[in-house]
N, C-alpha and C. Protein backbone atom coordinates (compact mmCIF):
# COMPACT_ATOMS: atom_id res chain seq x y z
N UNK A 1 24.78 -33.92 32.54
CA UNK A 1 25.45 -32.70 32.14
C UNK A 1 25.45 -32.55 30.63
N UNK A 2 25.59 -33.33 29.95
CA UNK A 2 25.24 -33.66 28.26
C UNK A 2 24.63 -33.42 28.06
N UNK A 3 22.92 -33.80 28.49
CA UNK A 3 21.68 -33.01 28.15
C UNK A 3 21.71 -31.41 28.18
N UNK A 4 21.66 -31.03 29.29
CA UNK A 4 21.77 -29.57 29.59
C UNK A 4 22.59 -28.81 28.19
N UNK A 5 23.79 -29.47 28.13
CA UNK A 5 24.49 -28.58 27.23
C UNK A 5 24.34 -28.74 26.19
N UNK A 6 23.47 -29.88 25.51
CA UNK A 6 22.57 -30.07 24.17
C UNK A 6 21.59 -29.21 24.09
N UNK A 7 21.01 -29.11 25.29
CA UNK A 7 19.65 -28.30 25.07
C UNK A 7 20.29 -26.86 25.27
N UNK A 8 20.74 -26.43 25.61
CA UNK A 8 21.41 -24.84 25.77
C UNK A 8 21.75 -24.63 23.97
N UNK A 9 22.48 -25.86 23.53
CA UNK A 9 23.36 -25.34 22.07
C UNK A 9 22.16 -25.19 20.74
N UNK A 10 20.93 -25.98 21.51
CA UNK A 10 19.74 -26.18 20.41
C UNK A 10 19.49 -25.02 21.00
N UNK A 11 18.74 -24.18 21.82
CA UNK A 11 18.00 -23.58 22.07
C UNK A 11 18.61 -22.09 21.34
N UNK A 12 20.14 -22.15 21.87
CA UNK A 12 21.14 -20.86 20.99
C UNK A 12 20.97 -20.78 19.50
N UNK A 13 20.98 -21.95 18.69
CA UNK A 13 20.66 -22.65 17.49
C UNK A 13 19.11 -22.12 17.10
N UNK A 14 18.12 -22.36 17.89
CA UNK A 14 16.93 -21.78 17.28
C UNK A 14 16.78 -20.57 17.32
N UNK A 15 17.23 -19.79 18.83
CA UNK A 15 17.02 -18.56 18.57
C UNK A 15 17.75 -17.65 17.62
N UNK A 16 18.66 -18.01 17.17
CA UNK A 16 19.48 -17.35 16.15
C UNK A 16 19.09 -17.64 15.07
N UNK A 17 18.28 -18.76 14.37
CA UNK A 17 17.41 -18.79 13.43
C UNK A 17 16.14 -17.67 13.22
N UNK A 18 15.57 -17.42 14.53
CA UNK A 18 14.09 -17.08 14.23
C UNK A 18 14.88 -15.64 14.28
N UNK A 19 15.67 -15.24 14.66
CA UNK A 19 16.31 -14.16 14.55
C UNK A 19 16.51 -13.26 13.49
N UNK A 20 17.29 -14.34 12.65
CA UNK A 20 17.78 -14.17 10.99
C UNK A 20 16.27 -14.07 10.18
N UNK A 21 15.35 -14.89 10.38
CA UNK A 21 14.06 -14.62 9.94
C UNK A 21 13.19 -13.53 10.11
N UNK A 22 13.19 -12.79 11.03
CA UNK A 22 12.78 -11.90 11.69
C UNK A 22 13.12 -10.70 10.87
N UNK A 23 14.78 -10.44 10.45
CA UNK A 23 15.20 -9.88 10.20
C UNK A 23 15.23 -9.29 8.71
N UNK A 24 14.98 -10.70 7.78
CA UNK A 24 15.15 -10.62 6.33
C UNK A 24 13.10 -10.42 6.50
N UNK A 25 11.96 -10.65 6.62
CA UNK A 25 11.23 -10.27 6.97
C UNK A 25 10.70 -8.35 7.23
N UNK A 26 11.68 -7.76 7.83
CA UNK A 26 11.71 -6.76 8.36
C UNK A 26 12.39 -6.05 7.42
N UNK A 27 13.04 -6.29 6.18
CA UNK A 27 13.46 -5.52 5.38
C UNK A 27 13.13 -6.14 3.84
N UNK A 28 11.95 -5.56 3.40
CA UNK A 28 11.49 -5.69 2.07
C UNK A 28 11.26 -4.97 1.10
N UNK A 29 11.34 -5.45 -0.51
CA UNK A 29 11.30 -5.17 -1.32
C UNK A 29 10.55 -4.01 -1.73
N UNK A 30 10.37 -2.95 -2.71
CA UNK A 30 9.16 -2.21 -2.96
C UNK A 30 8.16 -2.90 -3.68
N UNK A 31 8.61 -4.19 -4.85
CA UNK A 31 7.33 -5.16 -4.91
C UNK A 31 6.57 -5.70 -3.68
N UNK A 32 6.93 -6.00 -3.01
CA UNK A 32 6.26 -6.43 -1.01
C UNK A 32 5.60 -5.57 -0.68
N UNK A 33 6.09 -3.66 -0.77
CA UNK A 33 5.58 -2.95 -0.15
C UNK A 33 3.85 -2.73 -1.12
N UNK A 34 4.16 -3.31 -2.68
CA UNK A 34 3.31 -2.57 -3.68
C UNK A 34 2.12 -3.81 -3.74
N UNK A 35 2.87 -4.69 -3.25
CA UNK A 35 1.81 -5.89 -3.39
C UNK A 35 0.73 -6.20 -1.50
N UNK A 36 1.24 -5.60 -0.83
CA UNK A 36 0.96 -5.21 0.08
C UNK A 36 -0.31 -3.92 0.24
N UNK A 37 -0.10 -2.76 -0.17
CA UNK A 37 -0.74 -1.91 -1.11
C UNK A 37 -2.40 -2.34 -1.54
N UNK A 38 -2.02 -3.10 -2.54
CA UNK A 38 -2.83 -3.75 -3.28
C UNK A 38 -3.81 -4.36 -2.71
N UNK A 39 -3.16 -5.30 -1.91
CA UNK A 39 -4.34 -6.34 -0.80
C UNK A 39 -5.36 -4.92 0.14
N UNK A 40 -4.28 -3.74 0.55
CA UNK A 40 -5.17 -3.33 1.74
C UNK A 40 -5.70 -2.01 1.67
N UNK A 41 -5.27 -1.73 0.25
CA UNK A 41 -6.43 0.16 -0.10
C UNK A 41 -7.11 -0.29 -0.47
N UNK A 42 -8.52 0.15 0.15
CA UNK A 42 -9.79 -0.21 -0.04
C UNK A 42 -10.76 1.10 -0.57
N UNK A 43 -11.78 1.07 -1.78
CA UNK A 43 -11.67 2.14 -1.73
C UNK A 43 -13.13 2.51 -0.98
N UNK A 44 -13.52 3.57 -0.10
CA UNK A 44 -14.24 3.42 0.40
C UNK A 44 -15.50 3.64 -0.69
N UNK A 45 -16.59 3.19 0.74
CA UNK A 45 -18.00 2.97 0.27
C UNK A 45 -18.51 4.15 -0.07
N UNK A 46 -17.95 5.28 0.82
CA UNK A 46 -19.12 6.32 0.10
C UNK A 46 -18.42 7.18 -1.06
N UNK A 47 -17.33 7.04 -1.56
CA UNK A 47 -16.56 7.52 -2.77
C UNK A 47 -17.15 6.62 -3.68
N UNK A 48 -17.36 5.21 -3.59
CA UNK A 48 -18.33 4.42 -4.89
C UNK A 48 -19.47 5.02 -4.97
N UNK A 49 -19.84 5.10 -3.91
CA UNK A 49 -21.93 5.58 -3.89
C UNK A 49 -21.63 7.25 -4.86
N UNK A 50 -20.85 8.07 -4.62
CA UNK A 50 -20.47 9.39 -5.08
C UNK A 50 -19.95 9.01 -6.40
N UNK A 51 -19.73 7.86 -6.57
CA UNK A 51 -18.84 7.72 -8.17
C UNK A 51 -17.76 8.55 -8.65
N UNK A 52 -16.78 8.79 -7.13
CA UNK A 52 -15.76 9.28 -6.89
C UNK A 52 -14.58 8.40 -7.90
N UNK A 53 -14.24 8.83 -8.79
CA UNK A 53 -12.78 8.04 -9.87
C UNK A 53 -11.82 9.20 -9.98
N UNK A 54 -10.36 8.74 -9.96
CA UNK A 54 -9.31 9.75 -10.47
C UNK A 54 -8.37 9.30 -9.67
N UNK A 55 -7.31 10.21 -9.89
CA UNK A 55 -5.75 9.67 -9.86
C UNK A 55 -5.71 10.41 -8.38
N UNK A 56 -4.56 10.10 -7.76
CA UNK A 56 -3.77 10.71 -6.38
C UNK A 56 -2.33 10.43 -6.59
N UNK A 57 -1.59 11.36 -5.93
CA UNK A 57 -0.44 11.40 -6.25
C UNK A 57 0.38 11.34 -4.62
N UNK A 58 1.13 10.46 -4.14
CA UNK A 58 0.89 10.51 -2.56
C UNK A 58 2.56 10.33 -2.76
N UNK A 59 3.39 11.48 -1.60
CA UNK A 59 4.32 11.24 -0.96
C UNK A 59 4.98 10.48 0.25
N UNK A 60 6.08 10.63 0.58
CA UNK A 60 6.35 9.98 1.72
C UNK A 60 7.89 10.07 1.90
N UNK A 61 8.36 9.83 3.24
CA UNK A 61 9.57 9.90 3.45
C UNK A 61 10.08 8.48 3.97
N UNK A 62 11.48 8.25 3.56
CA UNK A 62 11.72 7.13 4.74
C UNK A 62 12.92 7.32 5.28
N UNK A 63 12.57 7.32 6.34
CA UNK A 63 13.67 7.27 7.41
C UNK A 63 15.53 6.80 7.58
N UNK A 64 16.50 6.98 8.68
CA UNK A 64 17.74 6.12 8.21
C UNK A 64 17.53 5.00 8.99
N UNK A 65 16.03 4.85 9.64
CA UNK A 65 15.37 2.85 9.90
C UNK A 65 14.89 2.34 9.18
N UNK A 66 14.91 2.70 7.67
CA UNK A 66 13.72 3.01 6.44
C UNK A 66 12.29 2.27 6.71
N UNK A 67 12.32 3.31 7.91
CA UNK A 67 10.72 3.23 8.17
C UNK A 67 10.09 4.45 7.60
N UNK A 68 8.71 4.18 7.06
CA UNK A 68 8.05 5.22 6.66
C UNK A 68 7.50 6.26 7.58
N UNK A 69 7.74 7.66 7.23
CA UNK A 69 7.74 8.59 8.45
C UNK A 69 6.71 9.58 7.69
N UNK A 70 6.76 10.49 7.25
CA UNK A 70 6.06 11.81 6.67
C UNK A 70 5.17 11.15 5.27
N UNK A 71 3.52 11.31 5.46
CA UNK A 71 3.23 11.18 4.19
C UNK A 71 2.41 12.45 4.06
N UNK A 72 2.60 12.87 2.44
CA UNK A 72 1.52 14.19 2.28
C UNK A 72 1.03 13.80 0.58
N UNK A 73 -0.08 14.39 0.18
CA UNK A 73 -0.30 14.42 -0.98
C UNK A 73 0.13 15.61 -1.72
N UNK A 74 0.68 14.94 -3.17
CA UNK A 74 1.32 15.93 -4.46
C UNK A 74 -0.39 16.46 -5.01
N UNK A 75 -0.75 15.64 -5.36
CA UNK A 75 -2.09 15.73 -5.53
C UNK A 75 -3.40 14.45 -5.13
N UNK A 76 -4.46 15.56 -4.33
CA UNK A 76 -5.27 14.42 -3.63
C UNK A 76 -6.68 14.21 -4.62
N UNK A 77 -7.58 13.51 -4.09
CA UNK A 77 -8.61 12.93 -4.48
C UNK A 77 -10.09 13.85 -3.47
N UNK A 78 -10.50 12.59 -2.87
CA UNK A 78 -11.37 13.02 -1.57
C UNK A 78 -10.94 12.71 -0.16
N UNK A 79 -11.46 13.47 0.59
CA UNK A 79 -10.61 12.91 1.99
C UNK A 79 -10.81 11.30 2.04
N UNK A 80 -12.21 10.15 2.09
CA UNK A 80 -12.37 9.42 2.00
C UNK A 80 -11.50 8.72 1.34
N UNK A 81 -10.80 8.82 0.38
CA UNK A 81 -9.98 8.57 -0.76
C UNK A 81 -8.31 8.55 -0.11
N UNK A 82 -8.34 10.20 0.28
CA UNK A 82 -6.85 9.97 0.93
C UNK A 82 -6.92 9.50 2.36
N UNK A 83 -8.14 8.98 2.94
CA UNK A 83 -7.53 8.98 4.14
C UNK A 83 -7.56 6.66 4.03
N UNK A 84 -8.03 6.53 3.41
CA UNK A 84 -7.75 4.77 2.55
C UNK A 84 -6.43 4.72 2.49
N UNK A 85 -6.21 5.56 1.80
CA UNK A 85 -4.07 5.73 1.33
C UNK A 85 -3.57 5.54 2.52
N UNK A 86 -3.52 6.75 2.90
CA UNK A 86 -3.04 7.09 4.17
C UNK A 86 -2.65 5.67 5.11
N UNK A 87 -3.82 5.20 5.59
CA UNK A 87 -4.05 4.52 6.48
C UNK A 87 -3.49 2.88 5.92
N UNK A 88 -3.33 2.48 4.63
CA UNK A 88 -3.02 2.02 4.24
C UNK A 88 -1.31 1.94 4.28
N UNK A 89 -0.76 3.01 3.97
CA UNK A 89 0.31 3.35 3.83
C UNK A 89 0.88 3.19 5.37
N UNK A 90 0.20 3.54 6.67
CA UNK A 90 0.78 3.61 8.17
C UNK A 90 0.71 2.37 8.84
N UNK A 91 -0.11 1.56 8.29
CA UNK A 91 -0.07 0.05 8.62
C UNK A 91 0.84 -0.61 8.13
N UNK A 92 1.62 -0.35 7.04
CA UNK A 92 2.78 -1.32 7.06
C UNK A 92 3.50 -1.63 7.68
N UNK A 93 3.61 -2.58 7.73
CA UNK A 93 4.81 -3.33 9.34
C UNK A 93 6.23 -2.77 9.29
N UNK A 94 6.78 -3.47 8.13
CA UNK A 94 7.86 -3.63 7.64
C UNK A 94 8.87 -2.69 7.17
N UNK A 95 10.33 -2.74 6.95
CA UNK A 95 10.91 -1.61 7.22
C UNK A 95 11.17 -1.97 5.52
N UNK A 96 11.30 -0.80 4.33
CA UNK A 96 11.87 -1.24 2.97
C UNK A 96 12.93 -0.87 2.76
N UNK A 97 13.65 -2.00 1.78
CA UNK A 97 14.42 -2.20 1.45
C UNK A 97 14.89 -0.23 0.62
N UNK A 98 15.29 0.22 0.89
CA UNK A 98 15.31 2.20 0.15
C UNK A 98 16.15 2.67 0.99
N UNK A 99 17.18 3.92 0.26
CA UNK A 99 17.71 4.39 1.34
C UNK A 99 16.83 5.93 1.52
N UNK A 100 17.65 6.30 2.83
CA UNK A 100 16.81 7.28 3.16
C UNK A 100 16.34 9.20 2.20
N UNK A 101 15.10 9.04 1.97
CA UNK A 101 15.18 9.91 0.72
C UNK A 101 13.10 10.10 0.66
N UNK A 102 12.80 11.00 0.25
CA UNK A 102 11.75 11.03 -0.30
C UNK A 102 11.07 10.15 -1.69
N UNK A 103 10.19 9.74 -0.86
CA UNK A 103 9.11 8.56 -2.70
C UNK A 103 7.75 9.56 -2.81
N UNK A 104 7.80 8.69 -3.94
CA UNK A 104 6.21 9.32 -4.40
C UNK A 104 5.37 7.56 -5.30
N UNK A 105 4.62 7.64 -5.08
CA UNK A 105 3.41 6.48 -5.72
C UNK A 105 2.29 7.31 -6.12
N UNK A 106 1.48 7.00 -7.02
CA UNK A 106 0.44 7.14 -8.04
C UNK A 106 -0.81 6.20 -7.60
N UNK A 107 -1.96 6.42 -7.69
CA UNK A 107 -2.89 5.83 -7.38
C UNK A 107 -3.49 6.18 -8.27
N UNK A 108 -4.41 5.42 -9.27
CA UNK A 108 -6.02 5.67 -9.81
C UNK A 108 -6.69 5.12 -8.96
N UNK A 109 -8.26 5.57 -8.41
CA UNK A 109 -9.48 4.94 -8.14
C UNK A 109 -10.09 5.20 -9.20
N UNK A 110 -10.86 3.82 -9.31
CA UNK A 110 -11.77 3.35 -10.51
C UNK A 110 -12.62 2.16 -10.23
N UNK A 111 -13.59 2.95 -10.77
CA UNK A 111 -15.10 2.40 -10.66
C UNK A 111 -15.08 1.11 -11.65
N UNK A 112 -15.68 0.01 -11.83
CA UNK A 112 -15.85 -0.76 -13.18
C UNK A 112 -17.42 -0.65 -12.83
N UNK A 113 -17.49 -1.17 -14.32
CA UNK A 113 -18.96 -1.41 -14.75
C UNK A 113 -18.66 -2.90 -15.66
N UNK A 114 -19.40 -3.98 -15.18
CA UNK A 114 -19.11 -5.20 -15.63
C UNK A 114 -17.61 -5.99 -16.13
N UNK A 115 -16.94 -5.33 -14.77
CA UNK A 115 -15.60 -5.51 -15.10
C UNK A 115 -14.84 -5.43 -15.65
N UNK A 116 -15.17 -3.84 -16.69
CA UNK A 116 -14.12 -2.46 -17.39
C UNK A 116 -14.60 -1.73 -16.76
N UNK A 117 -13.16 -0.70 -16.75
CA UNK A 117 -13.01 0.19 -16.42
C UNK A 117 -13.95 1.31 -16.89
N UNK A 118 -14.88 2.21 -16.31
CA UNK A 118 -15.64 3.21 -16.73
C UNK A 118 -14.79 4.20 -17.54
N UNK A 119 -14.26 4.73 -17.24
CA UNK A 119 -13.03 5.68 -17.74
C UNK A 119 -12.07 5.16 -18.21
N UNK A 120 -11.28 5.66 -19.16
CA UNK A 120 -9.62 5.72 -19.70
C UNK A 120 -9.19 5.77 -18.62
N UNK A 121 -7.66 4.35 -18.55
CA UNK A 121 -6.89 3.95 -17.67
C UNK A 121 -5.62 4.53 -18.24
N UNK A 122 -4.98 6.08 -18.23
CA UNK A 122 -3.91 6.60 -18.42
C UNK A 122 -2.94 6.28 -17.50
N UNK A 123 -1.75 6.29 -18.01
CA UNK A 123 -0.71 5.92 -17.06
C UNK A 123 -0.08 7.31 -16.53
N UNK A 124 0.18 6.77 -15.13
CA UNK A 124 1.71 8.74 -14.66
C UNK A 124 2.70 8.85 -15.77
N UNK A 125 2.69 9.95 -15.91
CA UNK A 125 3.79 10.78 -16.21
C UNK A 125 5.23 10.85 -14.71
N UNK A 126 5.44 9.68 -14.92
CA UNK A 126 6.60 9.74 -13.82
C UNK A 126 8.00 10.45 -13.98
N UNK A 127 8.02 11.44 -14.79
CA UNK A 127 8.96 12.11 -15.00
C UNK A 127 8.70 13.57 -13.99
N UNK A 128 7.32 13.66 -13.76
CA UNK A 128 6.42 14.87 -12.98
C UNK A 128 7.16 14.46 -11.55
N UNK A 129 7.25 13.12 -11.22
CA UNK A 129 7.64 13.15 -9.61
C UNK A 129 8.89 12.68 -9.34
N UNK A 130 9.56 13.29 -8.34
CA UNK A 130 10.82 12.49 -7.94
C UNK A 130 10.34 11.26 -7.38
N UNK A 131 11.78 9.98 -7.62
CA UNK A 131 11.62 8.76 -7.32
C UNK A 131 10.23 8.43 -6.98
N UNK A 132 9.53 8.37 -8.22
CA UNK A 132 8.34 7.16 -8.17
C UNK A 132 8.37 6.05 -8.56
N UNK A 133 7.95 5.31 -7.30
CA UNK A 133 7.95 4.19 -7.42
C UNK A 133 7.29 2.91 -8.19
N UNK A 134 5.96 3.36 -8.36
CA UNK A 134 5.24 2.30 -8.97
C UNK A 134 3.68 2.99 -8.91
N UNK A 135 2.66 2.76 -9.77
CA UNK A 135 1.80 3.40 -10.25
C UNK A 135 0.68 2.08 -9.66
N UNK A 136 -1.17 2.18 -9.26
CA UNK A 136 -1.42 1.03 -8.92
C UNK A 136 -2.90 1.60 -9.13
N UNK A 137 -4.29 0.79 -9.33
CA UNK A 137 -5.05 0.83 -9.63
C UNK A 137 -6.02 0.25 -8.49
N UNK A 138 -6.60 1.19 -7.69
CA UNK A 138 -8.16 0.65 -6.54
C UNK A 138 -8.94 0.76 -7.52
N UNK A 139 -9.63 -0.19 -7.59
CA UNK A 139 -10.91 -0.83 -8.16
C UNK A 139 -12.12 -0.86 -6.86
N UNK A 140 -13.50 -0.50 -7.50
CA UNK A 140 -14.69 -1.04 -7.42
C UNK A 140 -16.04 -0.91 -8.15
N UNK A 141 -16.10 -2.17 -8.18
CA UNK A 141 -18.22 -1.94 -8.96
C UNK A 141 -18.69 -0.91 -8.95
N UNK A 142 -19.71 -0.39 -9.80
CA UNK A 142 -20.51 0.55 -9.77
C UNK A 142 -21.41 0.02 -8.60
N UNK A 143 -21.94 0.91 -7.72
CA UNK A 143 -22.98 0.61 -6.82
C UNK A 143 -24.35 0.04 -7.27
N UNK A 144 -25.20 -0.68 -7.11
CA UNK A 144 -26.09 -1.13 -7.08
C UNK A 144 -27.14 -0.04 -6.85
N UNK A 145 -27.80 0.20 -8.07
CA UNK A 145 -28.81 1.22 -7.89
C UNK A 145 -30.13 0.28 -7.74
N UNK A 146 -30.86 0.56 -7.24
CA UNK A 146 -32.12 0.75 -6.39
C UNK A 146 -33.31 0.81 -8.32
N UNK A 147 -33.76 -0.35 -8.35
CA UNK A 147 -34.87 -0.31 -9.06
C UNK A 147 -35.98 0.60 -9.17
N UNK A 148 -36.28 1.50 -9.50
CA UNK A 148 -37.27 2.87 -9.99
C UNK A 148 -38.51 1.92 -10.02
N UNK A 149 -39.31 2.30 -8.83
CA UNK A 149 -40.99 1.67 -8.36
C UNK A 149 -41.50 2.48 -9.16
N UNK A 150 -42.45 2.00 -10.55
CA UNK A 150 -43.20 2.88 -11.08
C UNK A 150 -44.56 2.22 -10.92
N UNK A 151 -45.67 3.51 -10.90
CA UNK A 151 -47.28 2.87 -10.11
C UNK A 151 -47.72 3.38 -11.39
């Protein structure tokens, strides 16, 4: 009878751990959400091949689960471009730490060429948007052009 009621008080004991974990997990920071961001806008392939660069200006709402619900652009890029954001932005798991209210984030895409920036890296004017949050930079190489066969 000892066993049983050891293993019942451990088992109550763990699940109320992974619980509490679960939980602080499920509600994060806007550094989490921005570093998150970072790892998973990609910018696509055929906006490099186009030598597609420039800023986006992307909204969003969050919820009273502060889950992210409504996103639209203040100002967009290319669909290719917003739909990276986008999709980026709907994959987040996690609920953030915000109360419920409209954000806005800033994006440059930018091309490098030997690892500078082709263009001037200006910063937002975050006075232009309500509650913005943080400003962030997609990077990629110039594409690999194709050697000119001369006969």
């Amino acid at each position: 009878m000892k066993i049983v009621f050891i293993v019942i008080i451990a088992f109550v004991f763990c699940t109320g751990s992974k619980a509490q974990s679960v939980e602080l997990k499920e509600n994060v920071t806007v550094e989490n959400f921005r570093t998150y961001l970072l790892k998973n806008t990609m910018f696509p392939a055929a906006a490099v091949e186009s030598n597609v660069q420039g800023k986006m200006v992307v909204n969003f709402k969050i919820d009273s689960n502060q889950k992210i619900t409504v996103i639209s652009f203040i100002r967009h890029l290319t669909g290719e471009c917003d739909s990276a954001v986008v999709h980026a932005i709907r994959q987040y798991p996690y609920k953030l730490a915000l109360p419920s209210a409209e954000y806005t984030i800033g994006f440059q895409f930018l091309l490098l060429d030997g690892g500078k920036p082709d263009s001037d890296i200006k910063p937002f004017d975050k006075s232009l948007y309500k509650n913005f949050l943080f400003e962030m930079n997609v990077t990629s190489e110039f594409p690999q052009r194709k050697p000119s066969i001369v006969y």
